[in-house]
C-alpha atoms as a PDB file:
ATOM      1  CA  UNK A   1     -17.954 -12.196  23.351  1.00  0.00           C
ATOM      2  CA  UNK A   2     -14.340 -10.991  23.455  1.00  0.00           C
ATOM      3  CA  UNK A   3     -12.936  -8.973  20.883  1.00  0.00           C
ATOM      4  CA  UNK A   4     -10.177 -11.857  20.041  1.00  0.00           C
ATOM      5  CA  UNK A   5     -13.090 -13.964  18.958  1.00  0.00           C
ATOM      6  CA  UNK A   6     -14.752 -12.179  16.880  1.00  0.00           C
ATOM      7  CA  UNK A   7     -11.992 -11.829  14.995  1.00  0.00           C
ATOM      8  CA  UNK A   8     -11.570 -15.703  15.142  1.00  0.00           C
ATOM      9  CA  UNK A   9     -15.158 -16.510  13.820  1.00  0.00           C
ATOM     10  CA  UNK A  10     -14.520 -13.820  11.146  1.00  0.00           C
ATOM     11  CA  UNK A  11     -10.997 -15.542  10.107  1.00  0.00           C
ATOM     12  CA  UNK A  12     -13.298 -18.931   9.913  1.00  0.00           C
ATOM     13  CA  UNK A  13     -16.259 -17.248   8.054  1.00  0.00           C
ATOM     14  CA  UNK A  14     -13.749 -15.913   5.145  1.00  0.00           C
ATOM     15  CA  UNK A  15     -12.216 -18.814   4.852  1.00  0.00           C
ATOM     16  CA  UNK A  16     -15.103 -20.885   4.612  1.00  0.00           C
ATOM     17  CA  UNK A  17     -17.029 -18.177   2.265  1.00  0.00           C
ATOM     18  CA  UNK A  18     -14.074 -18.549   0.112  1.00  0.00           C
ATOM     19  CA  UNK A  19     -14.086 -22.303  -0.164  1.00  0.00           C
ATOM     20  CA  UNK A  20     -16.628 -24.530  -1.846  1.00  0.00           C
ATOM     21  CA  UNK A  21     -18.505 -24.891   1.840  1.00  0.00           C
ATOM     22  CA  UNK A  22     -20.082 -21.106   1.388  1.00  0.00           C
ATOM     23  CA  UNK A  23     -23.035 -21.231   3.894  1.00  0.00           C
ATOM     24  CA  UNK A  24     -24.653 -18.023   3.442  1.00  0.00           C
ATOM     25  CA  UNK A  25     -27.817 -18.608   5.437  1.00  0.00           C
ATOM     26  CA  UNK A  26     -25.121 -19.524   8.450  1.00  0.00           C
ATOM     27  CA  UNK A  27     -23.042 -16.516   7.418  1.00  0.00           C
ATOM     28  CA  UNK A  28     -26.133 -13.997   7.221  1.00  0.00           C
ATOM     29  CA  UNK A  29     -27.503 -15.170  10.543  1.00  0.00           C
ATOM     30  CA  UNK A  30     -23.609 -14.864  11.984  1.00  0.00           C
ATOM     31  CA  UNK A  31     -23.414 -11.316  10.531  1.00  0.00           C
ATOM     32  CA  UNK A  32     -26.474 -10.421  11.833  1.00  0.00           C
ATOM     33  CA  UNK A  33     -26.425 -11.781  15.190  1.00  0.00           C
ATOM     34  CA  UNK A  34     -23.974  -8.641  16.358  1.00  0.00           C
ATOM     35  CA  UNK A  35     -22.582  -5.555  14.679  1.00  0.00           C
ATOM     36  CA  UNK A  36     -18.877  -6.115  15.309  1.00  0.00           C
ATOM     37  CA  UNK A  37     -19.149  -9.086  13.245  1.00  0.00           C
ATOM     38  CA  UNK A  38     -19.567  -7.423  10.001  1.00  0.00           C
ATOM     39  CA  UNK A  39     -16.960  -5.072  11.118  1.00  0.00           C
ATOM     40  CA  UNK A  40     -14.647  -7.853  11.719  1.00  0.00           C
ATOM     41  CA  UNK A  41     -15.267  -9.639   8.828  1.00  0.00           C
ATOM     42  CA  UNK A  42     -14.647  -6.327   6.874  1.00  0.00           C
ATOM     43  CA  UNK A  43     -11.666  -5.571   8.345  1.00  0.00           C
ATOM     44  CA  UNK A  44     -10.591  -9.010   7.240  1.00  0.00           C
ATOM     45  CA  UNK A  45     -11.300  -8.535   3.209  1.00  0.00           C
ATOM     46  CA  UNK A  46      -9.572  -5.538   3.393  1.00  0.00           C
ATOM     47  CA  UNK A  47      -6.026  -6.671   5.015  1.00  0.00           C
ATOM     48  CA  UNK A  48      -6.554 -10.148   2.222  1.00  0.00           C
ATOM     49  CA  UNK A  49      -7.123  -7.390   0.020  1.00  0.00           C
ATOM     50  CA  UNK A  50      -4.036  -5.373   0.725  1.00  0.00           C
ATOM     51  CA  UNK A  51      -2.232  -8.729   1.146  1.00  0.00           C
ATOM     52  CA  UNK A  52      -3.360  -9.529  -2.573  1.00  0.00           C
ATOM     53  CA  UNK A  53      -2.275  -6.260  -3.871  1.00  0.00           C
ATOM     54  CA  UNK A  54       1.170  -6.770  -2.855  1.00  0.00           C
ATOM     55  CA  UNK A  55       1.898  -9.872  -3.827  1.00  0.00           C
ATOM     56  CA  UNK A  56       0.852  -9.011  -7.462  1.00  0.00           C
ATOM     57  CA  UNK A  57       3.522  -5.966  -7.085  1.00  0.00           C
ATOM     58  CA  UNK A  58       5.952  -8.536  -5.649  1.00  0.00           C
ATOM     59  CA  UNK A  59       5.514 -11.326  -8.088  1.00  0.00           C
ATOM     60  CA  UNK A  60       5.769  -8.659 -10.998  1.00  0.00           C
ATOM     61  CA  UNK A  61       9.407  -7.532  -9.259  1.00  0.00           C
ATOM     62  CA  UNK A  62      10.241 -11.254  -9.187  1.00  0.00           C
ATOM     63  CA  UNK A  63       9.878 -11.747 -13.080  1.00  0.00           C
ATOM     64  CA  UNK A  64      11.611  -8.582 -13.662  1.00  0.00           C
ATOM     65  CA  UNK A  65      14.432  -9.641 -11.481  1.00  0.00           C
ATOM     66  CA  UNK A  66      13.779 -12.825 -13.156  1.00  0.00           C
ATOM     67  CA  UNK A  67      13.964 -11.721 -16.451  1.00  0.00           C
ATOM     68  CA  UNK A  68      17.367  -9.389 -15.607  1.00  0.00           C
ATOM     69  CA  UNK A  69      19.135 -12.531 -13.905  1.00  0.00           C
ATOM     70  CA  UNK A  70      18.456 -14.662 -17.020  1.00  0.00           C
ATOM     71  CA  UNK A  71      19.391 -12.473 -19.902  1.00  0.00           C
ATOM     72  CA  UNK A  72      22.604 -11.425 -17.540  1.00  0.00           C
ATOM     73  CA  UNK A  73      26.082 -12.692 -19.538  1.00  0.00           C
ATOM     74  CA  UNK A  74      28.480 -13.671 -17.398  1.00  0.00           C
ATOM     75  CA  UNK A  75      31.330 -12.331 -18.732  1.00  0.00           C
ATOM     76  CA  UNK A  76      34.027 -14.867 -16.974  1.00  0.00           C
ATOM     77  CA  UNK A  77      33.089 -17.760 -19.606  1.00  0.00           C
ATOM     78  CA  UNK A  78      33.430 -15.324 -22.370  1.00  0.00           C
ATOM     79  CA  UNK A  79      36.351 -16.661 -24.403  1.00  0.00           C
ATOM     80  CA  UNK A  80      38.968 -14.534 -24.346  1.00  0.00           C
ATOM     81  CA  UNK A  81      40.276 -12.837 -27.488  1.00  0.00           C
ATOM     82  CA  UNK A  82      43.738 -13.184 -27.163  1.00  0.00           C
END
């Protein structure tokens, strides 16, 4: 089995072990049935990991940003004084 498809069935395990269609006697017997599939998987769970991380950071720079835009006063419909 080429490298590219391991990766594929991996892809298609974690997605399915995330879902409400877990199968773990199917996913046992696939993670079994050849090293570089646990690998794979792994490798997987890490990068959603990382991915996850990130978009935590990101969506906490968002509300900041967020928060900066919205309590910004624009000073051109200030009234003027004179």
């Amino acid at each position: 089995m080429s490298e590219q498809r391991v990766h594929e069935e991996a892809a298609t395990w974690f997605a399915r072990m995330a879902s409400d269609e877990a199968d773990w006697p199917g996913f046992t017997a696939w993670l079994e049935a050849d090293p570089r599939h646990g690998e794979a998987y792994d490798e997987l769970a890490l990068l959603d990991d990382d991915l996850s991380r990130h978009a935590d950071l990101l969506e906490g720079s968002d509300r900041k940003s967020t928060r900066l835009n919205s309590s910004h006063t624009d000073i051109s419909r200030m009234p003027s004084s004179a």
